[in-house]
C-alpha atoms as a PDB file:
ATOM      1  CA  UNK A   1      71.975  68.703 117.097  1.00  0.00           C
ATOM      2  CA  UNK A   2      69.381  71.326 117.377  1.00  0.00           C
ATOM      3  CA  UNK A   3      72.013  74.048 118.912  1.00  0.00           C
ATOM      4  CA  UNK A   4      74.036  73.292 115.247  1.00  0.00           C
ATOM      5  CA  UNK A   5      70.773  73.376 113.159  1.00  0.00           C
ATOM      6  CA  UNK A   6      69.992  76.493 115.112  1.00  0.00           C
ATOM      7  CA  UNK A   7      73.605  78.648 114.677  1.00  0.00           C
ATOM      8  CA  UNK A   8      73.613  76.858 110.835  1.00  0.00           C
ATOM      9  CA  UNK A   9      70.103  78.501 110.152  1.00  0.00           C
ATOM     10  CA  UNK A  10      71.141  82.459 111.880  1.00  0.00           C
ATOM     11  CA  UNK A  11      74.706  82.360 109.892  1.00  0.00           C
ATOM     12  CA  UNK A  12      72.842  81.645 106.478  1.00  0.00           C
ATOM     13  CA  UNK A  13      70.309  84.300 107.385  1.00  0.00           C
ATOM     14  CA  UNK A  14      73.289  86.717 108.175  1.00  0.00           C
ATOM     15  CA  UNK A  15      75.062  85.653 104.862  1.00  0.00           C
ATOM     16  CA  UNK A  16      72.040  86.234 102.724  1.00  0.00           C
ATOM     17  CA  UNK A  17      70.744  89.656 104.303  1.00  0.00           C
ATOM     18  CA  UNK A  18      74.356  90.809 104.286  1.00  0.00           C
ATOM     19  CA  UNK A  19      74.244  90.469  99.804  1.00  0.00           C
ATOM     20  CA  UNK A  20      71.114  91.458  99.954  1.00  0.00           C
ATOM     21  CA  UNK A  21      71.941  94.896 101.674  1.00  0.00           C
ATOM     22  CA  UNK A  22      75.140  95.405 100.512  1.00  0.00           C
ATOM     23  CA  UNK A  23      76.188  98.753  98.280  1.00  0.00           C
ATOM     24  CA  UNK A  24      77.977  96.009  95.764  1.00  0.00           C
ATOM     25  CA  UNK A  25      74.457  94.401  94.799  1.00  0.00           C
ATOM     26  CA  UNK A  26      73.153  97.661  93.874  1.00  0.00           C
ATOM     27  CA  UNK A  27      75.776 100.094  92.981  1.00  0.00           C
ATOM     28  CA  UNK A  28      77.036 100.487  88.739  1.00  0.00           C
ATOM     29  CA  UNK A  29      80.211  99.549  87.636  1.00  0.00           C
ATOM     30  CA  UNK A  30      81.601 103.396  88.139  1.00  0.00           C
ATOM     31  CA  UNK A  31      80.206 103.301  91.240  1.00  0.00           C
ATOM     32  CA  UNK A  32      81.598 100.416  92.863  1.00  0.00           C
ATOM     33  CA  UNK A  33      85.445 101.274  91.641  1.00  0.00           C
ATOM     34  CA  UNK A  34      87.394 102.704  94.022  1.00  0.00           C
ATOM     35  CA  UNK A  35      87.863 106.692  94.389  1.00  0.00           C
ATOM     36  CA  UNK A  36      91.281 107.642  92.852  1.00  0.00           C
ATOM     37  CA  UNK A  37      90.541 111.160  92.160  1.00  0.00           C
ATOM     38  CA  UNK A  38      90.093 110.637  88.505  1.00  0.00           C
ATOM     39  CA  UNK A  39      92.177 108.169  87.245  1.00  0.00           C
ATOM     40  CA  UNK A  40      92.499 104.867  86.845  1.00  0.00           C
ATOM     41  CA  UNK A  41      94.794 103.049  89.411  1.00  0.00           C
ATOM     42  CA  UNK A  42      98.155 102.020  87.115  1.00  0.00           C
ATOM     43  CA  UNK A  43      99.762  99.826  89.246  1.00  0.00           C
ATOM     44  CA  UNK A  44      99.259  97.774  92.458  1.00  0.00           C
ATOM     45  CA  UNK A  45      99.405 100.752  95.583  1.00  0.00           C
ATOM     46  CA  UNK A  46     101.583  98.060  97.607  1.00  0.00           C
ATOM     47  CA  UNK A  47     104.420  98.435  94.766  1.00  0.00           C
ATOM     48  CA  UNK A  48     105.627 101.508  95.999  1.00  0.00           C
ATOM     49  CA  UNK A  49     106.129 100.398  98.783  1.00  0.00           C
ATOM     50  CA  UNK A  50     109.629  98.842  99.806  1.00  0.00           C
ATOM     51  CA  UNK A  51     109.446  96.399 102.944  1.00  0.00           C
ATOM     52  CA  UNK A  52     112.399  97.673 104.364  1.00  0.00           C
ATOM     53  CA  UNK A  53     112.206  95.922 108.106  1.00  0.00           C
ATOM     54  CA  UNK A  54     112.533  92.760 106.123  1.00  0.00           C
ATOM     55  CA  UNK A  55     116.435  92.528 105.957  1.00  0.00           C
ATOM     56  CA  UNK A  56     116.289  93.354 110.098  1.00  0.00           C
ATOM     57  CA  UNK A  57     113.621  90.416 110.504  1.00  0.00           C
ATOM     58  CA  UNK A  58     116.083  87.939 108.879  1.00  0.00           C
ATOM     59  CA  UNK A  59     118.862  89.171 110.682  1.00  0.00           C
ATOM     60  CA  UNK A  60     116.709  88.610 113.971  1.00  0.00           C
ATOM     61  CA  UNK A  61     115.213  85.270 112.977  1.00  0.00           C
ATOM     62  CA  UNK A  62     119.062  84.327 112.458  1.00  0.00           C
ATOM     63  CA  UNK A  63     120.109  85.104 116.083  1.00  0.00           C
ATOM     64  CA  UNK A  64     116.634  83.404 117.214  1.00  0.00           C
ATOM     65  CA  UNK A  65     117.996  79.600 115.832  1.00  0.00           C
ATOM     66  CA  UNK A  66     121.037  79.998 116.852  1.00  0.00           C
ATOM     67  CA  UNK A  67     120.135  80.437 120.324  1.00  0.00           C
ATOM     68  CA  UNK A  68     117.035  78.161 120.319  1.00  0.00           C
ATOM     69  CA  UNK A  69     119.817  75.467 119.032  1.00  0.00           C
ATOM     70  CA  UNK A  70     122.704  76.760 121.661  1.00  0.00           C
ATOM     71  CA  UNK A  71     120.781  75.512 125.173  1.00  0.00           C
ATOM     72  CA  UNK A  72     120.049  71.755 124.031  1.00  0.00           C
ATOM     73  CA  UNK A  73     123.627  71.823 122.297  1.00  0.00           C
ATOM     74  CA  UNK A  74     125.165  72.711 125.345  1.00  0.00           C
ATOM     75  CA  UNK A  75     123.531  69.781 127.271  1.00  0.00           C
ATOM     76  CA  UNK A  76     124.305  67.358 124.398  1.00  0.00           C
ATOM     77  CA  UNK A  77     127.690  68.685 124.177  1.00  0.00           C
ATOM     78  CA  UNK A  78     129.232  66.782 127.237  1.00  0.00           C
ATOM     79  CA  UNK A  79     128.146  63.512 125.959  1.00  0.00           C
ATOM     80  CA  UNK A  80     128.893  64.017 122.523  1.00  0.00           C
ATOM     81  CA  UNK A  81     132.370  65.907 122.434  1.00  0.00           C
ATOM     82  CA  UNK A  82     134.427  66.957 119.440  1.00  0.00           C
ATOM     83  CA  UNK A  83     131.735  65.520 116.740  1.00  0.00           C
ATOM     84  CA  UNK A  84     128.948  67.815 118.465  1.00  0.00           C
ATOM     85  CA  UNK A  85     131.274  70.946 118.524  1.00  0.00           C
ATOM     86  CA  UNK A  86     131.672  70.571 115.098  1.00  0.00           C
ATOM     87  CA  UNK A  87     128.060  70.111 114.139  1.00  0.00           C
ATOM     88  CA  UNK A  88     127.338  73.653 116.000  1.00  0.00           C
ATOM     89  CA  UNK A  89     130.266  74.937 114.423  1.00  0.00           C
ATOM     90  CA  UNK A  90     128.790  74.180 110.883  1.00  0.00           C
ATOM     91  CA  UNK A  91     125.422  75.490 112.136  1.00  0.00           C
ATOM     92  CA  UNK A  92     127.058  78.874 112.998  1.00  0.00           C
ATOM     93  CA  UNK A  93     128.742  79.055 109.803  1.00  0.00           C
ATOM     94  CA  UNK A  94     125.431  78.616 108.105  1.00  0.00           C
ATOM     95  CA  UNK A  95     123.770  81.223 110.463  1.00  0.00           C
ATOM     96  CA  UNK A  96     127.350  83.669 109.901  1.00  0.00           C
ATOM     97  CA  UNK A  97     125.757  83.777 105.901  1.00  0.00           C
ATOM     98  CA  UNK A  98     123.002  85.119 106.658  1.00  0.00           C
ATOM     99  CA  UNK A  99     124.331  87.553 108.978  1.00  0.00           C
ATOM    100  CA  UNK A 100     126.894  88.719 106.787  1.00  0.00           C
ATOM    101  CA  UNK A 101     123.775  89.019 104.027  1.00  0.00           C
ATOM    102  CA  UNK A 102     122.209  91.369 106.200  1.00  0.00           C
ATOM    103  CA  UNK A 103     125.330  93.444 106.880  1.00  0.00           C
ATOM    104  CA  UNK A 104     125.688  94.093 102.990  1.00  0.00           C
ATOM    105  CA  UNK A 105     121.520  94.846 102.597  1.00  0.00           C
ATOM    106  CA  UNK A 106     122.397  97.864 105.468  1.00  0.00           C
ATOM    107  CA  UNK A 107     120.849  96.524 108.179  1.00  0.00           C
ATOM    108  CA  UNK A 108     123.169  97.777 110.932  1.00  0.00           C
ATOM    109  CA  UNK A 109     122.835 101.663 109.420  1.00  0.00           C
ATOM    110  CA  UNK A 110     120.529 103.553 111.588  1.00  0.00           C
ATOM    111  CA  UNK A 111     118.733 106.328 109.573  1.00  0.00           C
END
């Protein structure tokens, strides 16, 4: 109980001296926007931005399930027969979607 009291009593003491020191408490309102050269930010810097790895992540996430779901399927497979084959086949039409998806964003054009 003491240890807690003790590491409760140093993190408010770091908390406070950390607003006490810091160039926010004391610097103007010009002062404390950011340095853009002149101007006034228009828009959001991350909207220029275009994620492009984002089509290639789906695309890998997609291969990903299907094989995380092909090893236990397999196993299940022998026991289940014809109704389990066409449970994975369903699956992989699912996963075929977003596949296809990707292949119309580009993903499979190296630049």
């Amino acid at each position: 109980m003491v240890t807690f009291a003790v590491i409760l009593g140093w993190t408010a003491l770091a908390v406070l001296f950390a607003i006490a020191l810091s160039p926010s408490a004391t610097a103007s309102a010009p002062q404390a926007m950011p340095f853009l050269g002149g101007g006034s930010a228009e828009t959001h810097a991350w909207q220029r931005f275009h994620f492009r790895p984002y089509t290639m992540s789906l695309l890998f996430i997609a291969f990903e399930m299907e094989m995380m779901f092909m090893y236990p399927w397999a196993v299940v497979f022998v026991s289940e027969g014809i109704k389990a084959l066409a449970e994975m086949g369903m699956f992989l039409a699912i996963l075929s979607v977003g596949i296809l998806y990707g292949w119309r964003e580009g993903i499979f054009r190296w630049q």
